[in-house]
C-alpha atoms as a PDB file:
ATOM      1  CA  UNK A   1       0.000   0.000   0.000  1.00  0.00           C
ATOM      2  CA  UNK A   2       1.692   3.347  -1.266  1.00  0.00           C
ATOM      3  CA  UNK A   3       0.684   7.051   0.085  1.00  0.00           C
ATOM      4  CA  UNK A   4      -2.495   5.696   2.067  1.00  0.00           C
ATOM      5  CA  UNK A   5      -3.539   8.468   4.241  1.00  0.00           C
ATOM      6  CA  UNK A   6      -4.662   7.104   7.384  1.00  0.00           C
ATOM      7  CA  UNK A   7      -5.172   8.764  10.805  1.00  0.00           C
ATOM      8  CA  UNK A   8      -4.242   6.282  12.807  1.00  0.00           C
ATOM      9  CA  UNK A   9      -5.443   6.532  16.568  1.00  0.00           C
ATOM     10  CA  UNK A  10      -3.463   3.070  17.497  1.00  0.00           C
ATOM     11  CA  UNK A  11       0.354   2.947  17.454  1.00  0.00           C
ATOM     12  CA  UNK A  12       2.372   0.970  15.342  1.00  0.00           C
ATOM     13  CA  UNK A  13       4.030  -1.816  17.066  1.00  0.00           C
ATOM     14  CA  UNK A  14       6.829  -0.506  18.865  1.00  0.00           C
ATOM     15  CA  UNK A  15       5.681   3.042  19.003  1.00  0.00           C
ATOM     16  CA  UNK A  16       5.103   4.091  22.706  1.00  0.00           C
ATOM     17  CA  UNK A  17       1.178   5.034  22.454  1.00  0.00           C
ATOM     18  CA  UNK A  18       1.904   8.632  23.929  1.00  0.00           C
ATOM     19  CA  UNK A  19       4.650   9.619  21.444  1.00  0.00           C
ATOM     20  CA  UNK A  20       2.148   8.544  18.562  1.00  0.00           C
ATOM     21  CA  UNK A  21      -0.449  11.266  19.352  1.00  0.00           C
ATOM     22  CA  UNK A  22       1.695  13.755  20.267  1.00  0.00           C
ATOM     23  CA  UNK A  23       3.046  13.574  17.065  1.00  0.00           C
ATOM     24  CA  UNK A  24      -0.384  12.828  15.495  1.00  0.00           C
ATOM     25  CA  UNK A  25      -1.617  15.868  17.414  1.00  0.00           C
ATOM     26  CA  UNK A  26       1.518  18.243  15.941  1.00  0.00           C
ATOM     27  CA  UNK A  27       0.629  17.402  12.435  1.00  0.00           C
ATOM     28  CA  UNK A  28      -2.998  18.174  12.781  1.00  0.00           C
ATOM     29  CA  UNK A  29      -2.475  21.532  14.532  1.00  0.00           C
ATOM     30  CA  UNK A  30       0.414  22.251  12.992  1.00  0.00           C
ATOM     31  CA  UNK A  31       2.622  23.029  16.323  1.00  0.00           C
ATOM     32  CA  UNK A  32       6.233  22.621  16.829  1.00  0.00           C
ATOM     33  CA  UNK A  33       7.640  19.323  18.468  1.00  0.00           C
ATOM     34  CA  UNK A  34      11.231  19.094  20.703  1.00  0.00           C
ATOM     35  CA  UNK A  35      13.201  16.127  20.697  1.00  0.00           C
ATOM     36  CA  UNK A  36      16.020  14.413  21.713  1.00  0.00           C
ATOM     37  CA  UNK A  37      17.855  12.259  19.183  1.00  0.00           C
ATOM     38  CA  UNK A  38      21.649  11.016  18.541  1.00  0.00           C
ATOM     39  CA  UNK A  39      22.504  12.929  21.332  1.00  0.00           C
ATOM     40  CA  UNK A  40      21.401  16.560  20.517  1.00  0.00           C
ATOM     41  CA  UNK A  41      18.014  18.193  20.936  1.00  0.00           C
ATOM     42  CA  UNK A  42      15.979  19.750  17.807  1.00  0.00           C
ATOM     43  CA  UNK A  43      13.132  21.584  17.439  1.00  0.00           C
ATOM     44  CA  UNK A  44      11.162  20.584  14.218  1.00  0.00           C
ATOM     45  CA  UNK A  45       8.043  21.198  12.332  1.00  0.00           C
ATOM     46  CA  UNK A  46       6.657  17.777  11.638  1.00  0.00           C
ATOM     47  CA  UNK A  47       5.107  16.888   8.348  1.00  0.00           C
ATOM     48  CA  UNK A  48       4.803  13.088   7.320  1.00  0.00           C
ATOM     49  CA  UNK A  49       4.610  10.401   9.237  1.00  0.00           C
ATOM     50  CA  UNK A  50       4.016   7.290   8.835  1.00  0.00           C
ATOM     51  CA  UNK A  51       5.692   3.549   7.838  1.00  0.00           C
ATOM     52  CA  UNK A  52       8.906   3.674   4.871  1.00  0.00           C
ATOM     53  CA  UNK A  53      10.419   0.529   4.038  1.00  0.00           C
ATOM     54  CA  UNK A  54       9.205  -0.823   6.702  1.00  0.00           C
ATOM     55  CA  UNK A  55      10.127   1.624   9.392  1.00  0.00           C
ATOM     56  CA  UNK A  56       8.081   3.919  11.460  1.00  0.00           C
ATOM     57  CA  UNK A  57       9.439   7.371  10.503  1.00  0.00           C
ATOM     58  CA  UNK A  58       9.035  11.226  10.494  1.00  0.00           C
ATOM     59  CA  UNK A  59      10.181  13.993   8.335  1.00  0.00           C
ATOM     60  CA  UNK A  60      10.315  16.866   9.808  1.00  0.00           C
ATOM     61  CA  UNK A  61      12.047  19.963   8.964  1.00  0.00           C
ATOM     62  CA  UNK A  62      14.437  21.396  11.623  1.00  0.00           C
ATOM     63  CA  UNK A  63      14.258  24.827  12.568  1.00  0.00           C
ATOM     64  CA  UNK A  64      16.593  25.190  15.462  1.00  0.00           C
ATOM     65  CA  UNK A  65      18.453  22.887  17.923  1.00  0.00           C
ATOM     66  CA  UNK A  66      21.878  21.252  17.260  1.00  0.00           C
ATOM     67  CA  UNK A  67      22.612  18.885  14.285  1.00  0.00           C
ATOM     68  CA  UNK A  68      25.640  17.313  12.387  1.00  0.00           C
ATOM     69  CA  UNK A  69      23.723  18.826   9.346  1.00  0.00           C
ATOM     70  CA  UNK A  70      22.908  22.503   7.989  1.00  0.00           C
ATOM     71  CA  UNK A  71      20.017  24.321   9.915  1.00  0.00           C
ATOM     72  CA  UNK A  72      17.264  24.730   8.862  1.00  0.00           C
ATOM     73  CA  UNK A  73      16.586  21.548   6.886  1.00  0.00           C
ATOM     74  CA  UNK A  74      15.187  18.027   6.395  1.00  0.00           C
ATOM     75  CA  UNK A  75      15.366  15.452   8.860  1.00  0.00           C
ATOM     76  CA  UNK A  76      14.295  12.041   8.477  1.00  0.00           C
ATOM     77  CA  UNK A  77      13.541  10.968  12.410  1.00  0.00           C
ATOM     78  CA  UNK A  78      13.104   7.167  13.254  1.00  0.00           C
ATOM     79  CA  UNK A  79      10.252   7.235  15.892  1.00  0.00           C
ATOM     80  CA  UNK A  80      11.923   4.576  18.199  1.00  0.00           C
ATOM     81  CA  UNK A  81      15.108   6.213  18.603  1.00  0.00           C
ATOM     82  CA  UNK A  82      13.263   9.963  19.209  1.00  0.00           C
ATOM     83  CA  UNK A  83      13.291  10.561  23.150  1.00  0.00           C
ATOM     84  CA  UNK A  84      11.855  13.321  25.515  1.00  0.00           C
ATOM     85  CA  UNK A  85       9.280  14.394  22.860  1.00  0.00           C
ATOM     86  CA  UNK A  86       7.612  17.553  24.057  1.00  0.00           C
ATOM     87  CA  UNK A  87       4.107  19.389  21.528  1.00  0.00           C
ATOM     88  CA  UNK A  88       5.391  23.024  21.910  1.00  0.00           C
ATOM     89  CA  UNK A  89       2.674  25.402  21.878  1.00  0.00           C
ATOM     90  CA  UNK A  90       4.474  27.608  18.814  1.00  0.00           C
ATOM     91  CA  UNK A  91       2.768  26.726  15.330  1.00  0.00           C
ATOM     92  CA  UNK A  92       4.173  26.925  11.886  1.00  0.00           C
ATOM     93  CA  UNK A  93       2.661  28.015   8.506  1.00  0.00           C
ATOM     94  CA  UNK A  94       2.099  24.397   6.969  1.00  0.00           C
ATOM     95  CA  UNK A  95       3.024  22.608   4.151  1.00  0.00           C
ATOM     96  CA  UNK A  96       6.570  23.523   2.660  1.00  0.00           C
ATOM     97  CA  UNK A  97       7.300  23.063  -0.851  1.00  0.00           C
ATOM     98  CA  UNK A  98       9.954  20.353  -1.792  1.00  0.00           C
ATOM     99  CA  UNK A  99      12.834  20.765  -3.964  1.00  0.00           C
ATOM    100  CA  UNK A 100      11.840  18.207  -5.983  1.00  0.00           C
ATOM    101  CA  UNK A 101       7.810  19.051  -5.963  1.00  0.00           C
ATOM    102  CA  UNK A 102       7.511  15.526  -4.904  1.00  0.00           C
ATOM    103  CA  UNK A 103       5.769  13.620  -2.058  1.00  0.00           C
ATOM    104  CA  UNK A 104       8.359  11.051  -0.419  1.00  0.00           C
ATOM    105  CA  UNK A 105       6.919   7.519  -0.951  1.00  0.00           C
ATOM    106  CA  UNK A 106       5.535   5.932   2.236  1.00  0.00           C
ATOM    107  CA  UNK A 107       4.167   2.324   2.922  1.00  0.00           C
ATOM    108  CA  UNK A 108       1.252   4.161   4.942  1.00  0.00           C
ATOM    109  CA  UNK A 109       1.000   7.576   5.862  1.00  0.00           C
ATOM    110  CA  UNK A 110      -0.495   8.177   9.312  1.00  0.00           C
ATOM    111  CA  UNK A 111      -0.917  11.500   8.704  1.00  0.00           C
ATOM    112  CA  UNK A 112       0.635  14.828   6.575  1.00  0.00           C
ATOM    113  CA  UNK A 113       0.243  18.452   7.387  1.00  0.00           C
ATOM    114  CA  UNK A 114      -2.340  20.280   5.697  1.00  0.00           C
ATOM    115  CA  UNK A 115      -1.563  22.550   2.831  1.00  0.00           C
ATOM    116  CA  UNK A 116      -4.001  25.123   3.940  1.00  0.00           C
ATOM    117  CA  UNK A 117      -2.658  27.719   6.448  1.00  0.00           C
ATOM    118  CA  UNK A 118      -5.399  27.509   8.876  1.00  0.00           C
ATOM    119  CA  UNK A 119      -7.222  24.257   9.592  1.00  0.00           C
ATOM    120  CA  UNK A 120      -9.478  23.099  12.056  1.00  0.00           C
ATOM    121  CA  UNK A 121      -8.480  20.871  14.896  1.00  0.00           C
ATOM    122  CA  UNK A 122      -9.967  18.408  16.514  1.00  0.00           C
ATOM    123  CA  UNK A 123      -9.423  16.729  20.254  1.00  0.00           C
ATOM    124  CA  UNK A 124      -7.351  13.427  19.772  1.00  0.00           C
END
């Protein structure tokens, strides 16, 4: 199954159940996340998530914090290894555009951040 949008409200198996709709709840209402991963903490505005080859996964794109890469820019986050997630209260705009103008390909997509700047939300 390719690109199938799915809100999931169950975790995927190995996802801690709180983590999932934290990050569930980010995408929908487009809010910042913080997290600790390979040692450094980043701030990030999440966009897909969902299962790639296999592996539960997030790109986000990283606005501040410390990295081994360039800042601001893509990162692709593995769920299990992401620790001390926190939903920040600061939003962000929405969808960005990608270099490429394409959509990564995903075994399912949980969920994706709405294009439209203003959206809705819902309790989860």
């Amino acid at each position: 199954m390719s690109d199938l949008l799915q809100m999931r409200p169950r975790p995927p198996e190995g996802v801690d159940p709180e983590k999932h709709q934290r990050i569930l709840a980010a995408i929908q209402q487009k809010r910042l996340l913080s997290f600790f991963l390979d040692g450094k903490t980043r701030i990030a505005e999440p966009h897909d998530y969902g299962i790639q080859n296999g592996k539960v996964r997030l790109l986000a794109f990283q606005i501040s914090g410390a990295s081994s890469g360039p800042i601001p820019g893509w990162r692709w986050v593995e769920i299990p290894r992401m620790s001390q997630l926190e939903l920040l209260k600061d939003t962000f705009a929405g969808n960005r555009i990608a270099p490429s103008g394409n959509h990564h390909k995903w075994d399912v997509l949980f969920a994706r951040v709405d294009h439209s700047p203003e959206t809705e939300t819902e309790e989860m």
